[in-house]
PDB file of N, CA and C in Angstrom:
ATOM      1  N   UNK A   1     136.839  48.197 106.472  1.00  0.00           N
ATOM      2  CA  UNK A   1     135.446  48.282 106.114  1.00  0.00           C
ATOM      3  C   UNK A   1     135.032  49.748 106.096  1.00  0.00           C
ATOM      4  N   UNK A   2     134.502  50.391 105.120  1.00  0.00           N
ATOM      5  CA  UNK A   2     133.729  51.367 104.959  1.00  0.00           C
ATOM      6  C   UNK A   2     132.608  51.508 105.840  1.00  0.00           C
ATOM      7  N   UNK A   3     132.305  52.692 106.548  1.00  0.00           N
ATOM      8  CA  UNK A   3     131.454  53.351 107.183  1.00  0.00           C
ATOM      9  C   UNK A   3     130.129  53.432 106.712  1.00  0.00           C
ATOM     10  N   UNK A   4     128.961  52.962 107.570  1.00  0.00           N
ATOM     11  CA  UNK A   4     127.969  52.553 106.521  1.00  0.00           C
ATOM     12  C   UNK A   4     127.151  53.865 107.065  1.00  0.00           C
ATOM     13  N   UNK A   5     126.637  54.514 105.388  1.00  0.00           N
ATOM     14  CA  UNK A   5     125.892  56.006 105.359  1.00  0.00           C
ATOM     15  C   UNK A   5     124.448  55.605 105.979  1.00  0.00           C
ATOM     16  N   UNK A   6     123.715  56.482 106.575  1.00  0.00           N
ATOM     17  CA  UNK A   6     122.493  56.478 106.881  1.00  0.00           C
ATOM     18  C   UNK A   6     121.927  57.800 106.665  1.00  0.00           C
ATOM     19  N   UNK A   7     120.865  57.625 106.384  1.00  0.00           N
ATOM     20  CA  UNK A   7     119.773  59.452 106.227  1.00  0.00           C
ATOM     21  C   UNK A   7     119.660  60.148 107.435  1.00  0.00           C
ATOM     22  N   UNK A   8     120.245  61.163 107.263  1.00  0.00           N
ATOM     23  CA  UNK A   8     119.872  62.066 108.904  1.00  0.00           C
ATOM     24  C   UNK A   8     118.331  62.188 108.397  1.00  0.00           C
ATOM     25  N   UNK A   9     117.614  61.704 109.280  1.00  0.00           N
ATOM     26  CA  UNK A   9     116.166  62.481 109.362  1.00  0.00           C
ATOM     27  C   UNK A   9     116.036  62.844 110.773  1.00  0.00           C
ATOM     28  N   UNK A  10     114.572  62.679 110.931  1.00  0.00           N
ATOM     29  CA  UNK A  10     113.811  62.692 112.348  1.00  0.00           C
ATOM     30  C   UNK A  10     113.312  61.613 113.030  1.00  0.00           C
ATOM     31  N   UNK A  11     113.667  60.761 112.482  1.00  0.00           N
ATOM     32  CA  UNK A  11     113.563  59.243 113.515  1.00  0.00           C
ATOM     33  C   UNK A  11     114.448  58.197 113.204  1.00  0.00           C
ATOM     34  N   UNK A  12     115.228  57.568 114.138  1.00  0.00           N
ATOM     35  CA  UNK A  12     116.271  56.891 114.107  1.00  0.00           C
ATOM     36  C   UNK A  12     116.152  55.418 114.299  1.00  0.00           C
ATOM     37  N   UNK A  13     116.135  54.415 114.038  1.00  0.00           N
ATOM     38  CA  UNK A  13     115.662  52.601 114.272  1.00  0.00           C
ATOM     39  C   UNK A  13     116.763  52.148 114.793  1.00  0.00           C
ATOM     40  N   UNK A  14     116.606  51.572 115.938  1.00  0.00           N
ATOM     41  CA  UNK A  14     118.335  50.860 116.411  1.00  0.00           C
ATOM     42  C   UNK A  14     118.048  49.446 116.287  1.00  0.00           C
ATOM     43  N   UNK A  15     117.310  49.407 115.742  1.00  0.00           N
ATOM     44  CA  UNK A  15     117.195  47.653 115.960  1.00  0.00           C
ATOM     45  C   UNK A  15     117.935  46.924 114.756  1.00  0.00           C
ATOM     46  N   UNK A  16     118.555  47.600 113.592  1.00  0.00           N
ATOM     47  CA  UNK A  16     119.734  47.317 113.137  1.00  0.00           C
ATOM     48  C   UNK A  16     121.011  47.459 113.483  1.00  0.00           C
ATOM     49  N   UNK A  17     121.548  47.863 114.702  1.00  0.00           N
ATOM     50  CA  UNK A  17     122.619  48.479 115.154  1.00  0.00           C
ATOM     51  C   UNK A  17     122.879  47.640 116.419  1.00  0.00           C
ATOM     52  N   UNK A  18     123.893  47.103 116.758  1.00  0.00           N
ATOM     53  CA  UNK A  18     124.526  45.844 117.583  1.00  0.00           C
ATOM     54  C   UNK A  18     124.354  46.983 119.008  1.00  0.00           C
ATOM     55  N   UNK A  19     124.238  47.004 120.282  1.00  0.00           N
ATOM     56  CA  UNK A  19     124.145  47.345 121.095  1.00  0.00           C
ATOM     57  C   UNK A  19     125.178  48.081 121.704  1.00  0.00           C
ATOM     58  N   UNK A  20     126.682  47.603 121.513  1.00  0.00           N
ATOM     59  CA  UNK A  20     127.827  48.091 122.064  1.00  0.00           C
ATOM     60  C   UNK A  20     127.926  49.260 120.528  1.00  0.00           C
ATOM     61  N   UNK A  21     127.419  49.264 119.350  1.00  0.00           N
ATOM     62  CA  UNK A  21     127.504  50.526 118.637  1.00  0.00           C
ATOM     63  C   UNK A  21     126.670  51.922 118.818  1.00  0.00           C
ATOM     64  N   UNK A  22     125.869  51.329 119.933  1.00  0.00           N
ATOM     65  CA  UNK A  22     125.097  52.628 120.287  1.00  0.00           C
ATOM     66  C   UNK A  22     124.774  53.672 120.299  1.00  0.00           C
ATOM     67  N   UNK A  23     125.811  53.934 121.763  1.00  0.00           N
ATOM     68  CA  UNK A  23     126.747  55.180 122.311  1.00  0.00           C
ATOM     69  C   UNK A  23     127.542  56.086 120.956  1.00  0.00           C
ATOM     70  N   UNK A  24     128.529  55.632 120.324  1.00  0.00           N
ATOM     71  CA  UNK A  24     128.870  56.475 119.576  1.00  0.00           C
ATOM     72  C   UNK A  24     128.140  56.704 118.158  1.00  0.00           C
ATOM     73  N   UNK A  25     127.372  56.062 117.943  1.00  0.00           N
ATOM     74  CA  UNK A  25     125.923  56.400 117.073  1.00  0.00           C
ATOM     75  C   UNK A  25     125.444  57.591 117.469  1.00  0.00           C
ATOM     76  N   UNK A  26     124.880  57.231 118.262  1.00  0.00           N
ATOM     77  CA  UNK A  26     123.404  58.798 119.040  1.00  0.00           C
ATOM     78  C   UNK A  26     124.439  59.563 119.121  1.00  0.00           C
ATOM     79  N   UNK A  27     125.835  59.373 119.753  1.00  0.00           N
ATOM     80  CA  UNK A  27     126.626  60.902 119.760  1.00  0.00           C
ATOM     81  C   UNK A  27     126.703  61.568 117.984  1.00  0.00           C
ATOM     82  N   UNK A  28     127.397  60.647 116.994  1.00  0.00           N
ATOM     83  CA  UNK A  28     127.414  61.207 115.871  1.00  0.00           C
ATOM     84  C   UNK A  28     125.949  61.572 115.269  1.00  0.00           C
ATOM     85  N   UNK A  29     124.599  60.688 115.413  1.00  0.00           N
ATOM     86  CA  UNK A  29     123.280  60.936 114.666  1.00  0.00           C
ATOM     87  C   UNK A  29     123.056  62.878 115.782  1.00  0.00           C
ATOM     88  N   UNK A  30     122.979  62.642 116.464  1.00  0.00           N
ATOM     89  CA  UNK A  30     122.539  63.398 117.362  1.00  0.00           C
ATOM     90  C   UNK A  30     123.294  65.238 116.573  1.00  0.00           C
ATOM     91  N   UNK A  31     125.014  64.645 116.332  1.00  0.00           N
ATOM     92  CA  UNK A  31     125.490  65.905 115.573  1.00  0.00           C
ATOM     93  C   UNK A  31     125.253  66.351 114.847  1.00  0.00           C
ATOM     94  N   UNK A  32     124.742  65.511 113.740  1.00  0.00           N
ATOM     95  CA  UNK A  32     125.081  65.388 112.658  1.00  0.00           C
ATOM     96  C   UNK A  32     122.944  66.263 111.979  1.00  0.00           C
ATOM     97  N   UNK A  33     122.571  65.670 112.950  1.00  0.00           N
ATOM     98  CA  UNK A  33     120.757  66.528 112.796  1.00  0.00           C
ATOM     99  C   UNK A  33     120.765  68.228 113.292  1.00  0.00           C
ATOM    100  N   UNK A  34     121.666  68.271 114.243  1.00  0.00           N
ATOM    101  CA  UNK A  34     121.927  69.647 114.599  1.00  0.00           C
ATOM    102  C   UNK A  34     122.787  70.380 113.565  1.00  0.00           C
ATOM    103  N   UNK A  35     123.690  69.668 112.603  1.00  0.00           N
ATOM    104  CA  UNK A  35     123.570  70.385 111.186  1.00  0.00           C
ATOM    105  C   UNK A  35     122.639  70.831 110.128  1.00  0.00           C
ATOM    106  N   UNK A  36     121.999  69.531 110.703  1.00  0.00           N
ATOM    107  CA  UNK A  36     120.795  69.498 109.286  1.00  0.00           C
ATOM    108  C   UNK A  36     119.703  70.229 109.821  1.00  0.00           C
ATOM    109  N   UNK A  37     119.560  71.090 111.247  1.00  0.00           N
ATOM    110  CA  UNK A  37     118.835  71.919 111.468  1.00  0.00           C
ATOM    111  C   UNK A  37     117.515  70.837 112.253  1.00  0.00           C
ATOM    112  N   UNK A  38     117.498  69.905 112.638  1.00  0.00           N
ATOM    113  CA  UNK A  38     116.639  68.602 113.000  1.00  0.00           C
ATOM    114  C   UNK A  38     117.214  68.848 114.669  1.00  0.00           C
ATOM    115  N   UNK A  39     116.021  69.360 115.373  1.00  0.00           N
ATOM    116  CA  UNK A  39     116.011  69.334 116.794  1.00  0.00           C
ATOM    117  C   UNK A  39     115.517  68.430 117.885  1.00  0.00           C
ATOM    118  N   UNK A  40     114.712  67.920 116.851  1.00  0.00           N
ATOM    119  CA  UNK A  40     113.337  66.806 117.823  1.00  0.00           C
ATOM    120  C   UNK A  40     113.910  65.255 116.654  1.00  0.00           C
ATOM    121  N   UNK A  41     114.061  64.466 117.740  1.00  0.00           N
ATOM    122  CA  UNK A  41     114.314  62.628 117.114  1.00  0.00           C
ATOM    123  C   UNK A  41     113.873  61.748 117.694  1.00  0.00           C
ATOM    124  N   UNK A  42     113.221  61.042 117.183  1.00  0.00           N
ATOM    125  CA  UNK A  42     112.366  60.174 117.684  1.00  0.00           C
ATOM    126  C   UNK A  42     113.491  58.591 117.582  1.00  0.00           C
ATOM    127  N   UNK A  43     113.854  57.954 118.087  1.00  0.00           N
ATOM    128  CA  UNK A  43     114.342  57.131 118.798  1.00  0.00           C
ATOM    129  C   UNK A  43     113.590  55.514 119.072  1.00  0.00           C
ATOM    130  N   UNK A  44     113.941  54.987 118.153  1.00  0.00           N
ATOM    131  CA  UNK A  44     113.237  53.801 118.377  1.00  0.00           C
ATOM    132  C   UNK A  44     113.799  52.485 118.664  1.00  0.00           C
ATOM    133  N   UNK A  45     113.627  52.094 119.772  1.00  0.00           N
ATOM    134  CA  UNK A  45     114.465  51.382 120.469  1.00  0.00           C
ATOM    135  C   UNK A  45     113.573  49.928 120.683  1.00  0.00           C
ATOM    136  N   UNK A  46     112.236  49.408 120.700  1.00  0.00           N
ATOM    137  CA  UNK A  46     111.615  48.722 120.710  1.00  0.00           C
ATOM    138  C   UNK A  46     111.081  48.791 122.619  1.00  0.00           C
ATOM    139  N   UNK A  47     110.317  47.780 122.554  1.00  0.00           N
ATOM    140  CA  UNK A  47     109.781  47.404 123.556  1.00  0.00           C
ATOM    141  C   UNK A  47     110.468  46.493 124.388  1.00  0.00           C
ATOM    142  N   UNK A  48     110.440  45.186 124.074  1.00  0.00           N
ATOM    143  CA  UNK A  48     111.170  43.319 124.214  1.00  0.00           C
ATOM    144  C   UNK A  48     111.502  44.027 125.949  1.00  0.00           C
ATOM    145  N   UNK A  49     112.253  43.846 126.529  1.00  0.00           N
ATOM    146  CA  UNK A  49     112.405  43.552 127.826  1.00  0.00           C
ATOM    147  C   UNK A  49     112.815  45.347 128.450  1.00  0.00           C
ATOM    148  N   UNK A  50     112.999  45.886 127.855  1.00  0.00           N
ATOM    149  CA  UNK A  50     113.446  47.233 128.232  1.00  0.00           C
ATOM    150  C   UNK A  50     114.633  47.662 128.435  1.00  0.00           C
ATOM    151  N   UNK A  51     115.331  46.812 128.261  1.00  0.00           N
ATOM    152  CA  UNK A  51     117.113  46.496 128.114  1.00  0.00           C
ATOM    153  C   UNK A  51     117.569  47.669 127.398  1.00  0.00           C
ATOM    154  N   UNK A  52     117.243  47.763 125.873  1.00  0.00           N
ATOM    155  CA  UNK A  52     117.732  48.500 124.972  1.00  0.00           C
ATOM    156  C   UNK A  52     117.671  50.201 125.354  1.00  0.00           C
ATOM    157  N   UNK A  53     116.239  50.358 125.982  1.00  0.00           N
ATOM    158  CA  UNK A  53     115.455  51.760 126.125  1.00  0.00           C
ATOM    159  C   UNK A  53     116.292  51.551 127.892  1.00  0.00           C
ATOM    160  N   UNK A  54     116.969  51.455 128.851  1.00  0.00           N
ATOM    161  CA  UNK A  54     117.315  51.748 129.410  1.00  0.00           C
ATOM    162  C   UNK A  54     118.798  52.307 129.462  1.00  0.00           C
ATOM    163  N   UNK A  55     119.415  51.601 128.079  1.00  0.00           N
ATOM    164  CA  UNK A  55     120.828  52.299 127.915  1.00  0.00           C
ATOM    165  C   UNK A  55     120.814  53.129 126.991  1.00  0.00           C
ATOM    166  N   UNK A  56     119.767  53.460 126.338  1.00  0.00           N
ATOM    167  CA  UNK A  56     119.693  54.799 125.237  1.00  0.00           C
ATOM    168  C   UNK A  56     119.233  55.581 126.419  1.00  0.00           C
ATOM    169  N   UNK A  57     118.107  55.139 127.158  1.00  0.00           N
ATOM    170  CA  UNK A  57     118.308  56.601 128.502  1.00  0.00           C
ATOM    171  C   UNK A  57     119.594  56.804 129.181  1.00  0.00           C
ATOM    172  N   UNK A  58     120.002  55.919 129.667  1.00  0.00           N
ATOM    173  CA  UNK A  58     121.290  56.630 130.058  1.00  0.00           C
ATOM    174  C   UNK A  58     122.359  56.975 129.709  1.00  0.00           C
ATOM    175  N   UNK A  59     122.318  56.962 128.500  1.00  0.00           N
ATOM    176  CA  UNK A  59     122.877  57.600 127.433  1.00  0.00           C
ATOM    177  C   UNK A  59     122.684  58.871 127.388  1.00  0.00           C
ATOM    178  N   UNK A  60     121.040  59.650 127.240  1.00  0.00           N
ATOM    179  CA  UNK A  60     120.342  60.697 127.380  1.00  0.00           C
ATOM    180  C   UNK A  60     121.081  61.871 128.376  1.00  0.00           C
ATOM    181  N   UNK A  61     121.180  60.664 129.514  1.00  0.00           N
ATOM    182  CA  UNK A  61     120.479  61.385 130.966  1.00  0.00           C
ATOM    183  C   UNK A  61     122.129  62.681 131.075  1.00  0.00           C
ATOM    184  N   UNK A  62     123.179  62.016 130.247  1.00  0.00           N
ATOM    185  CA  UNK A  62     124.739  62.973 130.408  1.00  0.00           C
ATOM    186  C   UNK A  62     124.965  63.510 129.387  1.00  0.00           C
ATOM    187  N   UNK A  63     124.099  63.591 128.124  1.00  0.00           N
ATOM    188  CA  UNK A  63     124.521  63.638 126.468  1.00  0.00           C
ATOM    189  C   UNK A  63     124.406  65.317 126.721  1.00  0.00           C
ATOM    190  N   UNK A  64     125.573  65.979 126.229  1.00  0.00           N
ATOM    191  CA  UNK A  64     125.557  66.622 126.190  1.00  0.00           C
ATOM    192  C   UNK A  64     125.259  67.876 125.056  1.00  0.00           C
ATOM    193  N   UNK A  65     124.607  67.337 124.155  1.00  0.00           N
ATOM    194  CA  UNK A  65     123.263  67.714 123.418  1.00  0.00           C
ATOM    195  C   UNK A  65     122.172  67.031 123.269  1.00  0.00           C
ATOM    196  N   UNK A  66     121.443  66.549 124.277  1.00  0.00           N
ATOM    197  CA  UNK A  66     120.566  66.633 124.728  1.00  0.00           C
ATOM    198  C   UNK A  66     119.825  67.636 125.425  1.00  0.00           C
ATOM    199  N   UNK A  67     118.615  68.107 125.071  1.00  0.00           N
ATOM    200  CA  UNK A  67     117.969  69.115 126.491  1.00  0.00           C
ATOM    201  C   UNK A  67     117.305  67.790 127.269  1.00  0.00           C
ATOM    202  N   UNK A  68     116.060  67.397 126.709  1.00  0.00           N
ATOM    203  CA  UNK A  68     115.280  66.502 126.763  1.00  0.00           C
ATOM    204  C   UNK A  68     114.901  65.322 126.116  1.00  0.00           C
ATOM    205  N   UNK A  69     114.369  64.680 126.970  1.00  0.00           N
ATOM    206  CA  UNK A  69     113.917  63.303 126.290  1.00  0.00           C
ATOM    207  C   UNK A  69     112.072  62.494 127.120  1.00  0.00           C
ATOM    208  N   UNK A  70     111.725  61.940 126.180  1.00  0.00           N
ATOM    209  CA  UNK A  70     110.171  61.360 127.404  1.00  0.00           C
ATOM    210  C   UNK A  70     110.715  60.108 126.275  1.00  0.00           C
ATOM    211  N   UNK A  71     109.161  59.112 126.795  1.00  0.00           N
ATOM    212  CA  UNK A  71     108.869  58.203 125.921  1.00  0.00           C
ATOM    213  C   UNK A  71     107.817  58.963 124.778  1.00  0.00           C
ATOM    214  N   UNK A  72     107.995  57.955 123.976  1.00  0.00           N
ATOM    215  CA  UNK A  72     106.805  58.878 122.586  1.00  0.00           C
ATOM    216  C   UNK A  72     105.558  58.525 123.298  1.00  0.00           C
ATOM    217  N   UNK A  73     104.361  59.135 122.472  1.00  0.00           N
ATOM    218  CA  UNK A  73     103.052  58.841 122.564  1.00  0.00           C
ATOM    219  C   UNK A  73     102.435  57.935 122.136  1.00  0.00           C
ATOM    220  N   UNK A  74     101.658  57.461 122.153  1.00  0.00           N
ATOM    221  CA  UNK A  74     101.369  55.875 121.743  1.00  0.00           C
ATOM    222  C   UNK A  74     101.199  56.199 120.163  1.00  0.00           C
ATOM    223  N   UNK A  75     101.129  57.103 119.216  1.00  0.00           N
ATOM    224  CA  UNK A  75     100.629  56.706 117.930  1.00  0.00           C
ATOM    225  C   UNK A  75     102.186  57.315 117.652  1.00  0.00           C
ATOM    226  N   UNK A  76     103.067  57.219 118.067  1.00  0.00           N
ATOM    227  CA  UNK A  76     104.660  57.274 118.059  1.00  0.00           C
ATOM    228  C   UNK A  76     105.154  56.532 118.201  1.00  0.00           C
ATOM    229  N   UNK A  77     105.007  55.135 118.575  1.00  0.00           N
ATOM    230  CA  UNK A  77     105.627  54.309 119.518  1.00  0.00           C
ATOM    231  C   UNK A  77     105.574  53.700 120.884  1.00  0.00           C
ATOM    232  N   UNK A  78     104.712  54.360 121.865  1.00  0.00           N
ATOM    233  CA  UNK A  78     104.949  54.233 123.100  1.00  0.00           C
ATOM    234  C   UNK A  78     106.559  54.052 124.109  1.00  0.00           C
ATOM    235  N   UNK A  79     106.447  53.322 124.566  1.00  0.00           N
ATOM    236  CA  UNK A  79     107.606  52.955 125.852  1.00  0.00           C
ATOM    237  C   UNK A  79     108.291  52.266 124.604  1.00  0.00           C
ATOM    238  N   UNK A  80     107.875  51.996 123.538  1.00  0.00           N
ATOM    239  CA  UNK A  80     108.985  51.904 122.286  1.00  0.00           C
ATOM    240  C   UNK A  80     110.000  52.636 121.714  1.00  0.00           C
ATOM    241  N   UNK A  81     109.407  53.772 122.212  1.00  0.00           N
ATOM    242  CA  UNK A  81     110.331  54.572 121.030  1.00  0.00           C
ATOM    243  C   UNK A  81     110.813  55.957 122.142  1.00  0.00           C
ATOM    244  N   UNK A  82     111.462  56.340 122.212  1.00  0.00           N
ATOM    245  CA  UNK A  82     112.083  57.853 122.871  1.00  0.00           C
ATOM    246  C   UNK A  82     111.934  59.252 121.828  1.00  0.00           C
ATOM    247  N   UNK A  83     111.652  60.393 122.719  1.00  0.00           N
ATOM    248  CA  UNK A  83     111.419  61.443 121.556  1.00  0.00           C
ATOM    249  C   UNK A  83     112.248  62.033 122.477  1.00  0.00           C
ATOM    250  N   UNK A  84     113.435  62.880 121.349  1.00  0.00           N
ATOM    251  CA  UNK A  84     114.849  63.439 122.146  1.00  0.00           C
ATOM    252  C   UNK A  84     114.456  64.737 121.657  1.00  0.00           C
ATOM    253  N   UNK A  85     114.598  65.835 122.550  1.00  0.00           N
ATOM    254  CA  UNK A  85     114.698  67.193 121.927  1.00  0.00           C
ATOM    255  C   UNK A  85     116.402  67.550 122.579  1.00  0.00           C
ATOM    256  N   UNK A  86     117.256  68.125 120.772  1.00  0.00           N
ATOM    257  CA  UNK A  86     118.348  68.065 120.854  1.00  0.00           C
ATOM    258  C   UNK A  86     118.390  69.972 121.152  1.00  0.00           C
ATOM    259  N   UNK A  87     119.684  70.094 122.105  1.00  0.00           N
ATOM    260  CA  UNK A  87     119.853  71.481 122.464  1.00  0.00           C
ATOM    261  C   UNK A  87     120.068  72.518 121.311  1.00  0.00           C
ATOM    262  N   UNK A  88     119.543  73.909 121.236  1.00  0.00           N
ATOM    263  CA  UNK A  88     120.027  74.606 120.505  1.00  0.00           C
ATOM    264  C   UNK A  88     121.033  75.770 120.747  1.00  0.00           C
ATOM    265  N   UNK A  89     122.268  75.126 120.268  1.00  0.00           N
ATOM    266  CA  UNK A  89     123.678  76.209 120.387  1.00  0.00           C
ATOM    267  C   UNK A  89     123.265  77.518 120.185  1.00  0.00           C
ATOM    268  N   UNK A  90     123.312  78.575 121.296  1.00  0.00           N
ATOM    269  CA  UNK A  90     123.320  80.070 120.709  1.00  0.00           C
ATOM    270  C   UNK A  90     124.404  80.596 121.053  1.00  0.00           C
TER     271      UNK A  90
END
């Protein structure tokens, strides 16, 4: 099966993406925006039980391009969505 393309932008939807594909998602999306010059990603993981938004944080919490991460602001998403600020290599 072919590798399915997605748009690097600035906000990412996982709620098409099976749960155990996660992890090596955010590692490749995460690279792949620090090409495209995209530092800040907004992360949308939903609300439903908090399941999802607790393993994209701890995902966060060791990623090693990551600086930071919060929850978004409510006209972002709220406790829906994560806003990642990705490190900048100097």
């Amino acid at each position: 099966m072919d590798p399915i393309r997605i748009p690097i932008e600035d906000v990412l939807d996982l709620h098409t993406f099976r749960p155990r594909d996660i992890p090596d998602l955010l590692n490749t999306y995460f690279s792949e925006c620090i090409k495209e010059g995209i530092f800040s990603v907004r992360v949308i993981h939903g609300k439903g039980k908090g399941i999802q938004k607790r393993q994209v944080h701890q995902i966060l919490d060791n990623h090693s391009l990551v600086s930071h991460y919060s929850d978004a602001p409510p006209e972002a998403g709220g406790w829906g969505a994560t806003l990642v600020t990705l490190a900048r290599k100097t």
